[in-house]
N, C-alpha and C. Protein backbone atom coordinates (compact mmCIF):
# COMPACT_ATOMS: atom_id res chain seq x y z
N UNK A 1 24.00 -29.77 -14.23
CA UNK A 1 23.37 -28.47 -14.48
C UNK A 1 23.09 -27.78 -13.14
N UNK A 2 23.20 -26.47 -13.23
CA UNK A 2 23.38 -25.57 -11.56
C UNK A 2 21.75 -25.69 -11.30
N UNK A 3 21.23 -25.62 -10.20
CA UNK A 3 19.89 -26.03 -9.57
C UNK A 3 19.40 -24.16 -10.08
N UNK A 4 18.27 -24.04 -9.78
CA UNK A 4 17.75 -22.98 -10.25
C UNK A 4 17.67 -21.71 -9.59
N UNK A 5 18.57 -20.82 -9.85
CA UNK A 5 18.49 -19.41 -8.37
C UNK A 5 17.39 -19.19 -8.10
N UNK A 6 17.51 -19.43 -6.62
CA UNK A 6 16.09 -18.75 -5.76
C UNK A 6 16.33 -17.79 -5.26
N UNK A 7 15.64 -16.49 -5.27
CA UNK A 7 16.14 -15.17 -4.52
C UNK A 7 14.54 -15.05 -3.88
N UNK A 8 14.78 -14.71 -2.51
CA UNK A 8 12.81 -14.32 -2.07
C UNK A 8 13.14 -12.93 -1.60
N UNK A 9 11.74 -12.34 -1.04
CA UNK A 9 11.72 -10.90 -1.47
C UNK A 9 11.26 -11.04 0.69
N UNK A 10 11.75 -10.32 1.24
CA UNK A 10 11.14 -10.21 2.54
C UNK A 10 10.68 -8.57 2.61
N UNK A 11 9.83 -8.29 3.33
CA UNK A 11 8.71 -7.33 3.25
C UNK A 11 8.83 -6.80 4.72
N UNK A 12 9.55 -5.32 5.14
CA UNK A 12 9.94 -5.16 6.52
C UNK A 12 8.53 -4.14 6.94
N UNK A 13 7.30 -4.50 7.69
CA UNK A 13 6.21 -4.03 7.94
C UNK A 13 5.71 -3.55 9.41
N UNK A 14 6.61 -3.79 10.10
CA UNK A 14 6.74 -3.81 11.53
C UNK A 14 6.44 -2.66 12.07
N UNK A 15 7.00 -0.98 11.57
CA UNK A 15 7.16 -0.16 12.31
C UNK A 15 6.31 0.82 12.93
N UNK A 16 6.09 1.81 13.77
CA UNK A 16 5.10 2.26 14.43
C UNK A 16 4.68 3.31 13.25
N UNK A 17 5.34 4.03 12.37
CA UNK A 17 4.91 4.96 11.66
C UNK A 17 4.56 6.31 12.20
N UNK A 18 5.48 6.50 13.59
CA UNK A 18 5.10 7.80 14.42
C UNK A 18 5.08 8.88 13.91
N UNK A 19 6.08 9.29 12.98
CA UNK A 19 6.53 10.43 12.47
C UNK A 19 5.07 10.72 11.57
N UNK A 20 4.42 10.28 10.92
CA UNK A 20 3.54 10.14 9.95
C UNK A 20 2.20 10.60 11.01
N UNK A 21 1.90 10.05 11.87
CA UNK A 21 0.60 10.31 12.94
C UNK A 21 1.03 10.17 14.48
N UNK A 22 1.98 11.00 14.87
CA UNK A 22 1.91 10.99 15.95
C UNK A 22 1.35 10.22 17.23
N UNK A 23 -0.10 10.74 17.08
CA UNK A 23 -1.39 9.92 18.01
C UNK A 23 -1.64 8.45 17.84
N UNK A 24 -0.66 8.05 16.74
CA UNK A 24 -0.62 6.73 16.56
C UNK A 24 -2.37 6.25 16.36
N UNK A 25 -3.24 7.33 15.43
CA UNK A 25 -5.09 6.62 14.88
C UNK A 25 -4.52 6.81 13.87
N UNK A 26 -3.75 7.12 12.30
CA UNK A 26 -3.83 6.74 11.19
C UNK A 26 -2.49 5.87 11.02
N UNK A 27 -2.70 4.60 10.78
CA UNK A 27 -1.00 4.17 10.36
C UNK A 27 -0.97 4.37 8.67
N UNK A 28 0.54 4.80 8.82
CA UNK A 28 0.84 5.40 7.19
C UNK A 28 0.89 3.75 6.54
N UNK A 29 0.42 2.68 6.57
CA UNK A 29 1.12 1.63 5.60
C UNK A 29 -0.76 1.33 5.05
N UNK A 30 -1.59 2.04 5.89
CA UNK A 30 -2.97 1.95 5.53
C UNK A 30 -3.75 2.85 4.76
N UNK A 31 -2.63 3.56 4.90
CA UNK A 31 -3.52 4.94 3.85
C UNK A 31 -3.30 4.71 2.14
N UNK A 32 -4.53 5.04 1.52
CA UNK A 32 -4.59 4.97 0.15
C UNK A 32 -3.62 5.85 -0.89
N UNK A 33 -3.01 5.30 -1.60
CA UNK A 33 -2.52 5.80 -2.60
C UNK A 33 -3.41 6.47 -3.88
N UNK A 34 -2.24 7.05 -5.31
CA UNK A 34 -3.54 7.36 -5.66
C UNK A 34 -3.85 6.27 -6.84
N UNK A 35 -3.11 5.81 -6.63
CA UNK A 35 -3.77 4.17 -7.37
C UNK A 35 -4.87 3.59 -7.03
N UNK A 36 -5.19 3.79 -5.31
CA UNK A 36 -6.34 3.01 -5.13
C UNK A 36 -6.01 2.19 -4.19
N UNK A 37 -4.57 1.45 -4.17
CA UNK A 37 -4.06 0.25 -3.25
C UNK A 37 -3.82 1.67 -1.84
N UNK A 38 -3.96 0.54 -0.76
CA UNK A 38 -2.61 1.26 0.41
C UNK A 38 -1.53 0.76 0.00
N UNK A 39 -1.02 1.70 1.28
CA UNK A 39 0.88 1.50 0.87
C UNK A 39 1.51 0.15 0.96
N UNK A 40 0.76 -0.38 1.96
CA UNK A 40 1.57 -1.76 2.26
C UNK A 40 1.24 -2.71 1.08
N UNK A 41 -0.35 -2.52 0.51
CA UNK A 41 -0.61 -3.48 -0.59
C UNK A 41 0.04 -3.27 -1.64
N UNK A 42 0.53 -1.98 -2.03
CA UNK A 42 1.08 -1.64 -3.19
C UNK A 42 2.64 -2.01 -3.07
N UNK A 43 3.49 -2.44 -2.02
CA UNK A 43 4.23 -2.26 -1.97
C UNK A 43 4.81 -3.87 -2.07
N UNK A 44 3.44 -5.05 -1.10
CA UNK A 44 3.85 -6.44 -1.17
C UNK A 44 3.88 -6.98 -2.79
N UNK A 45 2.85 -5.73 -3.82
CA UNK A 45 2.13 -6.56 -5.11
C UNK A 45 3.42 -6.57 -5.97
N UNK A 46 4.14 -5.42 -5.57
CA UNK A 46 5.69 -4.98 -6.53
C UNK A 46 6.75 -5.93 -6.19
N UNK A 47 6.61 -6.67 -4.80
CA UNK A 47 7.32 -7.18 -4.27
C UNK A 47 7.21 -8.82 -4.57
N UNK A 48 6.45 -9.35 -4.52
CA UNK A 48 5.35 -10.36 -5.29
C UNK A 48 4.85 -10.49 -6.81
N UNK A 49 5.15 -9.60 -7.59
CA UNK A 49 5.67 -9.70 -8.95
C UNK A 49 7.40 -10.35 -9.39
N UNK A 50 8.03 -9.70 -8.55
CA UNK A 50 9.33 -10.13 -9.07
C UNK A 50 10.04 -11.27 -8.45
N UNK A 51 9.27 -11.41 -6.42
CA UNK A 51 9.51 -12.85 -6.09
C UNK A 51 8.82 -13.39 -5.70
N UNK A 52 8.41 -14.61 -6.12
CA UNK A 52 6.94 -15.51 -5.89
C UNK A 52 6.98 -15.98 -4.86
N UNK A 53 8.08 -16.28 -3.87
CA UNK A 53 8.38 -16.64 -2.10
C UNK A 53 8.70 -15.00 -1.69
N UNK A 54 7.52 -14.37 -1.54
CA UNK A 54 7.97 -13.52 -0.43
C UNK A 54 7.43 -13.24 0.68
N UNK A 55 7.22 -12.64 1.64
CA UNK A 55 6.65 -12.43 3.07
C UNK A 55 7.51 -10.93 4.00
N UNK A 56 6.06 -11.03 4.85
CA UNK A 56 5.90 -9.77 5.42
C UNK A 56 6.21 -10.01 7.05
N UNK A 57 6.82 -9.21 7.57
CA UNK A 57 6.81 -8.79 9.32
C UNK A 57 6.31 -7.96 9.74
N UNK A 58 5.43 -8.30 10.32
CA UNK A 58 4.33 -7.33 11.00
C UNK A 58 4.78 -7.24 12.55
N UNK A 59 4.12 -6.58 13.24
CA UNK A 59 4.56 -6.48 14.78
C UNK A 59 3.32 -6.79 15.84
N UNK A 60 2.71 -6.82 14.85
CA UNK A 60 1.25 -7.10 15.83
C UNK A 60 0.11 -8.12 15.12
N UNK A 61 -0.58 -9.06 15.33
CA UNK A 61 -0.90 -10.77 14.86
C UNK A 61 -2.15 -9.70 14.61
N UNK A 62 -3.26 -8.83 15.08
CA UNK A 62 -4.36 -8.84 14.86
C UNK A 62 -4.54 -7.51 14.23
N UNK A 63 -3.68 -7.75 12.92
CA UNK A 63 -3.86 -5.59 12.53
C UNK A 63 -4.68 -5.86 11.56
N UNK A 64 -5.09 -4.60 10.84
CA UNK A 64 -5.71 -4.13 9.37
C UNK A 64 -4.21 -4.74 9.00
N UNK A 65 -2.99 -4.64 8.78
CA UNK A 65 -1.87 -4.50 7.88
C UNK A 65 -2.08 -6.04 7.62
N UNK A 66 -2.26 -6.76 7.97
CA UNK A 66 -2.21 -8.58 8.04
C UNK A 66 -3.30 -8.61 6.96
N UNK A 67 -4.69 -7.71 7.65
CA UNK A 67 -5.40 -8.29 6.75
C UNK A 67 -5.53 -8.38 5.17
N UNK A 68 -4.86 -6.95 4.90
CA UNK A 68 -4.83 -6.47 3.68
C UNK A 68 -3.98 -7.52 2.80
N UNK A 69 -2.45 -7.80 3.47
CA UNK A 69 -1.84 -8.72 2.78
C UNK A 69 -2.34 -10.09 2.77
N UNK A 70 -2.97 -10.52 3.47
CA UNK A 70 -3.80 -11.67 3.58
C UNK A 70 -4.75 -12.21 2.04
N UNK A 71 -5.42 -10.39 1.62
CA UNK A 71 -6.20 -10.96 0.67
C UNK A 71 -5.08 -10.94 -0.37
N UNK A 72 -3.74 -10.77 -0.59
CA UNK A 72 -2.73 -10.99 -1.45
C UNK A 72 -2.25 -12.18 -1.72
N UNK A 73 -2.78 -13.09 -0.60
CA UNK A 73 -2.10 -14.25 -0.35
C UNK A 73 -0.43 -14.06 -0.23
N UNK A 74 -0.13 -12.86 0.97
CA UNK A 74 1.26 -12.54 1.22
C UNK A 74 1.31 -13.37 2.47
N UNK A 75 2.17 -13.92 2.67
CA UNK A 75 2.52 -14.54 3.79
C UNK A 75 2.81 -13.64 4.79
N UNK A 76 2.58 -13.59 5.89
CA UNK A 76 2.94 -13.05 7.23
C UNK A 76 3.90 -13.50 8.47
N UNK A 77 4.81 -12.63 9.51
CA UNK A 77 5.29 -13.50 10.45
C UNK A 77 5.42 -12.90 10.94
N UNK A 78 5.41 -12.60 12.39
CA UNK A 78 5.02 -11.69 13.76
C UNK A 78 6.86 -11.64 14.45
N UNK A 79 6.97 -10.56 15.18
CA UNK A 79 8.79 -10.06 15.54
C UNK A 79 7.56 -9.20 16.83
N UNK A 80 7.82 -10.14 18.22
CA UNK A 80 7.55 -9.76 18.97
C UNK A 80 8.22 -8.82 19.89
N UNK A 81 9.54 -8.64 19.50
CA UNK A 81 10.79 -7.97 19.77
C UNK A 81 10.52 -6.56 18.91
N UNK A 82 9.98 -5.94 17.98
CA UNK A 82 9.71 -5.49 17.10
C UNK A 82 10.58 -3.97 17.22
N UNK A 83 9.51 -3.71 18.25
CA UNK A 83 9.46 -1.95 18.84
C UNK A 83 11.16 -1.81 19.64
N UNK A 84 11.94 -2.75 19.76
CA UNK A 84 13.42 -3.12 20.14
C UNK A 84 14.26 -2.45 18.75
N UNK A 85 13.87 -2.28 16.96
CA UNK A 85 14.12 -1.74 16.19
C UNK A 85 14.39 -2.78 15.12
N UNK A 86 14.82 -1.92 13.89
CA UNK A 86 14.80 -3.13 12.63
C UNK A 86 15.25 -4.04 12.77
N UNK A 87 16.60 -4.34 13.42
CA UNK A 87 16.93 -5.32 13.23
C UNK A 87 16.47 -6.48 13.53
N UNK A 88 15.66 -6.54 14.47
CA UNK A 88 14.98 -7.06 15.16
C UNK A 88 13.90 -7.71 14.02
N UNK A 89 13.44 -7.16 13.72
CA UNK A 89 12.38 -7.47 12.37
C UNK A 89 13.33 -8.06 11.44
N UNK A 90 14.02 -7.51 10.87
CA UNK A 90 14.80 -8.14 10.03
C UNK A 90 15.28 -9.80 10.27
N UNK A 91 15.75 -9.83 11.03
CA UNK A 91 16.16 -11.31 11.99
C UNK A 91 15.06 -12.36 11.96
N UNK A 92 13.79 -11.13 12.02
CA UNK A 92 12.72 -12.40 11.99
C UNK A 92 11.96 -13.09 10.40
N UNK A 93 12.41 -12.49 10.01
CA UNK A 93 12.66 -11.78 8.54
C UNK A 93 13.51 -13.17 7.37
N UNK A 94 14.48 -12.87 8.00
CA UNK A 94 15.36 -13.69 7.88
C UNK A 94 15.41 -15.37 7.83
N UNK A 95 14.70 -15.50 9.29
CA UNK A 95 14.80 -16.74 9.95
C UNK A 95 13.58 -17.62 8.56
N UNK A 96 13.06 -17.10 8.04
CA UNK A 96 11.95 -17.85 7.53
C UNK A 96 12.53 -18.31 6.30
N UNK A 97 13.73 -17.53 5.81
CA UNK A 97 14.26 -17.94 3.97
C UNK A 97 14.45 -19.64 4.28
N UNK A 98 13.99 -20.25 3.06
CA UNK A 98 14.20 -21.62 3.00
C UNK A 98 15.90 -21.82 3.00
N UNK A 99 16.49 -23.41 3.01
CA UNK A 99 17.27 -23.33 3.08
C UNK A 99 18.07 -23.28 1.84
N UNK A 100 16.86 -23.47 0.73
CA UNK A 100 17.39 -23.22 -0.84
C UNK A 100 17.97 -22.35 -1.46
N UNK A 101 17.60 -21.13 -0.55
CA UNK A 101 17.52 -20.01 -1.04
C UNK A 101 18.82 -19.47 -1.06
N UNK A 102 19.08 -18.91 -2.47
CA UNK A 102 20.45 -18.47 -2.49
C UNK A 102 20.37 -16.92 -2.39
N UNK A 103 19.80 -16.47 -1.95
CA UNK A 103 19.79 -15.06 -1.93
C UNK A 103 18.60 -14.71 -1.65
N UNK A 104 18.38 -13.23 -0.93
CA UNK A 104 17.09 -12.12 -1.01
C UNK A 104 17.06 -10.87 -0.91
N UNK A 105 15.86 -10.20 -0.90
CA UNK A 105 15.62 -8.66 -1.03
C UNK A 105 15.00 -8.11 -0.33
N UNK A 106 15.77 -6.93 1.18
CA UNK A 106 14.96 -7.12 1.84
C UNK A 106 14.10 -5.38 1.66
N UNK A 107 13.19 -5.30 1.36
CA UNK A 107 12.21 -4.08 1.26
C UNK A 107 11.31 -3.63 2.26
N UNK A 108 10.97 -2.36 2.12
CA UNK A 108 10.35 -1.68 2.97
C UNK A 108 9.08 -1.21 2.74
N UNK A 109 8.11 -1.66 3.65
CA UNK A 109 6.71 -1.51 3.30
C UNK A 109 6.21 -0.19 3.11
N UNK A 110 7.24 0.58 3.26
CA UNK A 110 6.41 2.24 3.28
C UNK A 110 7.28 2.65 1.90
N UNK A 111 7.59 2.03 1.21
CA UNK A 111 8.05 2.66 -0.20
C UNK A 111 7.48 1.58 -1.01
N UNK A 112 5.83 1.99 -1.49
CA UNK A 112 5.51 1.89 -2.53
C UNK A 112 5.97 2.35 -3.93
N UNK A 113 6.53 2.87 -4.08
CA UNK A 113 7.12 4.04 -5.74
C UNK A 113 8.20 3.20 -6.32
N UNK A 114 8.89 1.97 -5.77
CA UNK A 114 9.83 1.74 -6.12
C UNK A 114 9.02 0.35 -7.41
N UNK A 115 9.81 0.85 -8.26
CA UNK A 115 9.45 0.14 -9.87
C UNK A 115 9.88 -1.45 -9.20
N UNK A 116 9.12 -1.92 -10.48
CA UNK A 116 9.21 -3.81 -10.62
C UNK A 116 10.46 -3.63 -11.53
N UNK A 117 10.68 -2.73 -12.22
CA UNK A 117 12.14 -3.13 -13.16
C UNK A 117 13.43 -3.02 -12.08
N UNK A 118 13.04 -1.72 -11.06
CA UNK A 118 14.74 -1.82 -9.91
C UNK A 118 14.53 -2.91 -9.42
N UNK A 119 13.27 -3.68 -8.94
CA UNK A 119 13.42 -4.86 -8.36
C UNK A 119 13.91 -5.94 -9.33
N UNK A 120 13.67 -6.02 -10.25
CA UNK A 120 14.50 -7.41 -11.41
C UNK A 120 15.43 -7.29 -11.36
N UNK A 121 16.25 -5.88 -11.35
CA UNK A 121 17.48 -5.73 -11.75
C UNK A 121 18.52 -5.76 -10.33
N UNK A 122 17.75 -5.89 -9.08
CA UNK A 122 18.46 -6.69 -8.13
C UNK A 122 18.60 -7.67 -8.00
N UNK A 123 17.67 -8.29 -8.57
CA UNK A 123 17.70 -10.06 -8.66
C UNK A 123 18.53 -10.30 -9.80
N UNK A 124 18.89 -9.91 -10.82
CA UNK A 124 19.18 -10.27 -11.81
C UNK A 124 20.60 -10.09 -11.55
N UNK A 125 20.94 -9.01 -10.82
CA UNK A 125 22.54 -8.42 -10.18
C UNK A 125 22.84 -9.52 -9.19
N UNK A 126 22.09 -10.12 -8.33
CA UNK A 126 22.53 -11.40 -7.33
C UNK A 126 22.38 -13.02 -7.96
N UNK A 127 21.80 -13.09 -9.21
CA UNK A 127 21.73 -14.08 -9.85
C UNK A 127 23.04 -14.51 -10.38
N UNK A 128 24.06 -13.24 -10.68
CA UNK A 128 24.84 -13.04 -11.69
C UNK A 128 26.75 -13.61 -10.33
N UNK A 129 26.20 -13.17 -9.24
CA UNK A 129 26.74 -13.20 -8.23
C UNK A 129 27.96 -12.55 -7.21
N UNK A 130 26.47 -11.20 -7.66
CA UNK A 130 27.49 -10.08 -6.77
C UNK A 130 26.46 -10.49 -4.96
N UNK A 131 27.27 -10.04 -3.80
CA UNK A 131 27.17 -10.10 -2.53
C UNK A 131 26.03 -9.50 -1.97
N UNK A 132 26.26 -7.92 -2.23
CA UNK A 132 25.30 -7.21 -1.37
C UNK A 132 25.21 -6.29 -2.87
N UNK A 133 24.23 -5.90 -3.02
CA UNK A 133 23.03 -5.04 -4.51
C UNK A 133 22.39 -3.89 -3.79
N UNK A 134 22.95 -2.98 -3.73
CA UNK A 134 21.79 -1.51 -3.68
C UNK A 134 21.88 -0.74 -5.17
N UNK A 135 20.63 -0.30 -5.21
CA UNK A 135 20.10 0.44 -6.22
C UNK A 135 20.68 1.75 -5.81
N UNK A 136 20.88 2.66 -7.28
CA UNK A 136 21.26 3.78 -6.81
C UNK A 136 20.52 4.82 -8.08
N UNK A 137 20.30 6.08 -7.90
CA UNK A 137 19.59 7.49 -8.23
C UNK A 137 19.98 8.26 -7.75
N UNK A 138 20.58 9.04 -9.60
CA UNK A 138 21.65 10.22 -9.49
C UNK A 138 22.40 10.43 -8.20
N UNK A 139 22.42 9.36 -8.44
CA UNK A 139 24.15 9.21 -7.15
C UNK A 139 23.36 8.91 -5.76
N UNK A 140 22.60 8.71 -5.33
CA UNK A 140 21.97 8.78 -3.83
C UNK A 140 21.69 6.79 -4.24
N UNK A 141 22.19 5.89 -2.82
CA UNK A 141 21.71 4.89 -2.33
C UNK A 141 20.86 4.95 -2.08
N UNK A 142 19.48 3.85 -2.04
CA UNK A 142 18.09 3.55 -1.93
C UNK A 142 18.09 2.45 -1.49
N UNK A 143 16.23 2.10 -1.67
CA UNK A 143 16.21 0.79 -1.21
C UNK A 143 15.26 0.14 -1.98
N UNK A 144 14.93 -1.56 -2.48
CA UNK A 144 15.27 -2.10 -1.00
C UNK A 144 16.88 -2.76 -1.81
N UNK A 145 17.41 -4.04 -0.83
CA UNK A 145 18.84 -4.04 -0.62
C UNK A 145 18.95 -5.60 -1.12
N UNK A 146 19.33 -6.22 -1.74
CA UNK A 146 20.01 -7.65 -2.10
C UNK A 146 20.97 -7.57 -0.99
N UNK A 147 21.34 -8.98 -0.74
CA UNK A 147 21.75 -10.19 -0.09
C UNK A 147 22.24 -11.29 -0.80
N UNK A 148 23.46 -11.54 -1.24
CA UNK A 148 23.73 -13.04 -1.30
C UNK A 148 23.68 -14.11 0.28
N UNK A 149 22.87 -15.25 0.08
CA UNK A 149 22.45 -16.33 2.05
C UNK A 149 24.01 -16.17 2.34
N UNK A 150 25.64 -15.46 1.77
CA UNK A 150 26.62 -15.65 2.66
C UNK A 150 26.42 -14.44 3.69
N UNK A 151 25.76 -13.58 3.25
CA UNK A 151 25.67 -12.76 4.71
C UNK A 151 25.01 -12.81 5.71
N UNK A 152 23.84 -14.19 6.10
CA UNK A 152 23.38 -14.45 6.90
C UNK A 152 23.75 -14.07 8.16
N UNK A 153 24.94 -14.59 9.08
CA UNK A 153 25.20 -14.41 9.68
C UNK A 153 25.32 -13.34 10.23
N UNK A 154 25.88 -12.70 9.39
CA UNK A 154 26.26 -10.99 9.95
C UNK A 154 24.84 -10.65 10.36
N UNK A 155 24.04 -10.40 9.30
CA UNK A 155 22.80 -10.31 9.30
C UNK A 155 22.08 -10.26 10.93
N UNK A 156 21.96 -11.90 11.22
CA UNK A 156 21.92 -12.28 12.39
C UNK A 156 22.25 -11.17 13.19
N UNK A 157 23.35 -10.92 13.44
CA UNK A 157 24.37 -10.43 14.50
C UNK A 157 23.88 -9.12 14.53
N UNK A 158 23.28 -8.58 13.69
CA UNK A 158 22.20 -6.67 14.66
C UNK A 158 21.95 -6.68 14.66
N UNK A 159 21.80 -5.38 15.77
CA UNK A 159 20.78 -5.02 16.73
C UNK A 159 20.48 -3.77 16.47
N UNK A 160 19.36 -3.38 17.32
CA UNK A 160 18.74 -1.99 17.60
C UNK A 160 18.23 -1.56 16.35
N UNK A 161 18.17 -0.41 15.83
CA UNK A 161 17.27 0.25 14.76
C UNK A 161 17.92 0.60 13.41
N UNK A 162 19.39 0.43 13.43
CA UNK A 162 19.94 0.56 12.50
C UNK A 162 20.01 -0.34 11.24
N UNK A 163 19.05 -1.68 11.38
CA UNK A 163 18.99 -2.58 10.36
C UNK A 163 20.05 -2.90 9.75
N UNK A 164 20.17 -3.40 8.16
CA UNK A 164 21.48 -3.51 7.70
C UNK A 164 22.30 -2.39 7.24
N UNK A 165 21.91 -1.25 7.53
CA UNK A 165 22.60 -0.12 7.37
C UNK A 165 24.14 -0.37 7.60
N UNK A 166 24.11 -1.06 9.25
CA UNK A 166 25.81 -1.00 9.27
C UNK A 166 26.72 -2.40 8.00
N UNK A 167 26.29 -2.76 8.11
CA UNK A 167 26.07 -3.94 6.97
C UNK A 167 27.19 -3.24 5.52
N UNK A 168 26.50 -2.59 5.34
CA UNK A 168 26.54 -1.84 3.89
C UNK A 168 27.92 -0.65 4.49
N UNK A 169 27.76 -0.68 5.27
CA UNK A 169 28.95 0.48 5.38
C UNK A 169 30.61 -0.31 5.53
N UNK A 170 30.44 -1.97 6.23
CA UNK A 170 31.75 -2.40 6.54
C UNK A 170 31.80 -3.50 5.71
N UNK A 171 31.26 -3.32 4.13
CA UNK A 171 31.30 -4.78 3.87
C UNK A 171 31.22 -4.04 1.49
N UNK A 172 31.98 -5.19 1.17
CA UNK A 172 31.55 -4.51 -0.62
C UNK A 172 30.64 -4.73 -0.78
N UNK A 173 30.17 -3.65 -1.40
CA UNK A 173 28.40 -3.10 -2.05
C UNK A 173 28.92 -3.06 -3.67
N UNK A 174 27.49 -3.74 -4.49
CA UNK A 174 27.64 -3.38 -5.97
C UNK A 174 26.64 -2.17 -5.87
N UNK A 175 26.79 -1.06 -6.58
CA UNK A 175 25.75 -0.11 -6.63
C UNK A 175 25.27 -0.28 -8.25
N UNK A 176 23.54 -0.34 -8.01
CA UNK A 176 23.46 -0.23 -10.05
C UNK A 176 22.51 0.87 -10.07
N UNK A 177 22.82 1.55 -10.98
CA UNK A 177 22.37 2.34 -11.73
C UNK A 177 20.88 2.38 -12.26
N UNK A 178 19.69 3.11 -11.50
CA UNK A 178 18.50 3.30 -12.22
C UNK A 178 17.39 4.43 -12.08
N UNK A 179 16.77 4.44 -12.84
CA UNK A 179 16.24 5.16 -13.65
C UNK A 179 14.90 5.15 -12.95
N UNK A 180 14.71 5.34 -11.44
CA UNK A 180 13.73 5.28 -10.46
C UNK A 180 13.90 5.86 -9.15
N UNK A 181 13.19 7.30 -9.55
CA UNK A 181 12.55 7.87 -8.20
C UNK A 181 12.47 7.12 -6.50
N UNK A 182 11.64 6.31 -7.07
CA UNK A 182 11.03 5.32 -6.00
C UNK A 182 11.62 4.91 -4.91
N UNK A 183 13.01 4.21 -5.14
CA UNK A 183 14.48 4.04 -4.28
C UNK A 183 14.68 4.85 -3.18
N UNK A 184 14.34 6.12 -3.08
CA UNK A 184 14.34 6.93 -2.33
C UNK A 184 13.11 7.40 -1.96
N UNK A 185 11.90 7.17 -2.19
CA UNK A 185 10.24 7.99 -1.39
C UNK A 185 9.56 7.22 -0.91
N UNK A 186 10.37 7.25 0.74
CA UNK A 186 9.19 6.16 1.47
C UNK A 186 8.15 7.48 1.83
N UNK A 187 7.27 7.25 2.91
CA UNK A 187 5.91 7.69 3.23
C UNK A 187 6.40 7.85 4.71
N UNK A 188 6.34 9.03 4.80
CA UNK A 188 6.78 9.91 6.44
C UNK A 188 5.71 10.74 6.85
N UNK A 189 5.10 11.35 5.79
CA UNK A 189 4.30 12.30 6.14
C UNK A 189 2.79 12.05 5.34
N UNK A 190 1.78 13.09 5.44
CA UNK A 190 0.61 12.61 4.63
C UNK A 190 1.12 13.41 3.13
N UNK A 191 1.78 13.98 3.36
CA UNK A 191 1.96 14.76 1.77
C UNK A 191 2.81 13.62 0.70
N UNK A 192 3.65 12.76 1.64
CA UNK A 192 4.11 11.77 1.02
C UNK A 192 3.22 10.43 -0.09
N UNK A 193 2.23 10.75 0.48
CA UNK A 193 1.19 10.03 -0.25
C UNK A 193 1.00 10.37 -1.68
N UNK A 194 1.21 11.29 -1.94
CA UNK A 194 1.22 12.24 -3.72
C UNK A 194 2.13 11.98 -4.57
N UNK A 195 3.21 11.75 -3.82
CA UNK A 195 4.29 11.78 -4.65
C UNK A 195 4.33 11.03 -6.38
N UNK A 196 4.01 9.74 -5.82
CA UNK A 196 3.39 8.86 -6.99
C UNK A 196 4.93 8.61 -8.42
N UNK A 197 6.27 8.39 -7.48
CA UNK A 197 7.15 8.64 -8.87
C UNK A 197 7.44 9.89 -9.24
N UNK A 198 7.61 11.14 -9.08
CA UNK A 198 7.98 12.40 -9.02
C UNK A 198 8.56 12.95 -7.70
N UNK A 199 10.02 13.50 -8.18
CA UNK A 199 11.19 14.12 -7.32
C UNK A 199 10.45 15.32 -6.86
């Protein structure tokens, strides 16, 4: 009998959030939604519903962002390389999947909006055993992104700020089909905070 698919959910939390506050005194992953959660909490709980091994990269060991996921019981792991760009995070990201793990999802802490059903239905699309899984809305790619562990390596191999972006451009993508806003509304600005699931 086949051992049981493990897919974990990694949580990319690292970034400065300049565009959002300039002066770098409000970080956008701390500001309240209108649920009540911040962004980052709302974003590990969606993430942590659908995979019970998941974890966060932070860029700095002594933030509010740690603490918040802390009372989630989200796991944390520090990318001292960070401000070098995603990939960088990602890598560190990476390095932590067990070696069981047949797959993961890697998401972005500033897009709270994205549904627990697009997240099943990436897992459920890499269970089935397609490679690389992006979600898609009315035709526009989103995030966050499945992984079958054979792309590790590549993975590995970037750099700078472009994350797995180049990834997805030189390699087959399944695109699926859904029925979620969210895929597309991270948090750039303070008006971004409203959005709440509405185009």
């Amino acid at each position: 009998m086949d051992k049981r698919f493990l897919c974990c959910g990694i949580l990319l939390a690292a970034g400065q959030g300049k565009r959002f506050d300039p002066s770098g005194r409000q970080h956008k992953l701390l500001q309240v939604l209108p649920s009540g959660q911040n962004v980052v909490s709302a974003s590990a709980r969606n993430l942590q519903q659908v995979f019970p091994r998941s974890w966060a990269v932070l860029a700095d060991q002594s933030s509010t962002i740690q603490s918040s996921l802390q009372a989630l019981n989200f796991p944390t792991y520090f990318c001292a390389d960070a401000a070098l760009g995603m990939a960088h995070s990602l890598r560190t990201g990476i390095e932590q999947l067990p070696v069981d793990a047949d797959a993961f999802v890697i998401a972005l802490a500033d897009m709270p909006f994205v549904s627990v059903q697009t997240l099943m239905a990436i897992r459920d699309s890499l269970a089935k055993g397609t490679d690389i899984v992006v979600p898609v809305y009315l035709g526009q790619r989103g995030n966050p992104v499945g992984f079958s562990r054979k792309h590790l390596p590549d993975l590995h191999s970037l750099h700078g700020d472009r994350g797995a972006r180049q990834l997805l451009q030189t390699q087959s993508v399944t695109e699926i089909e859904v029925d979620d806003p969210g895929i597309l509304q991270d948090i750039d600005r303070p008006e971004d905070l409203s959005i709440d699931n509405e185009c």
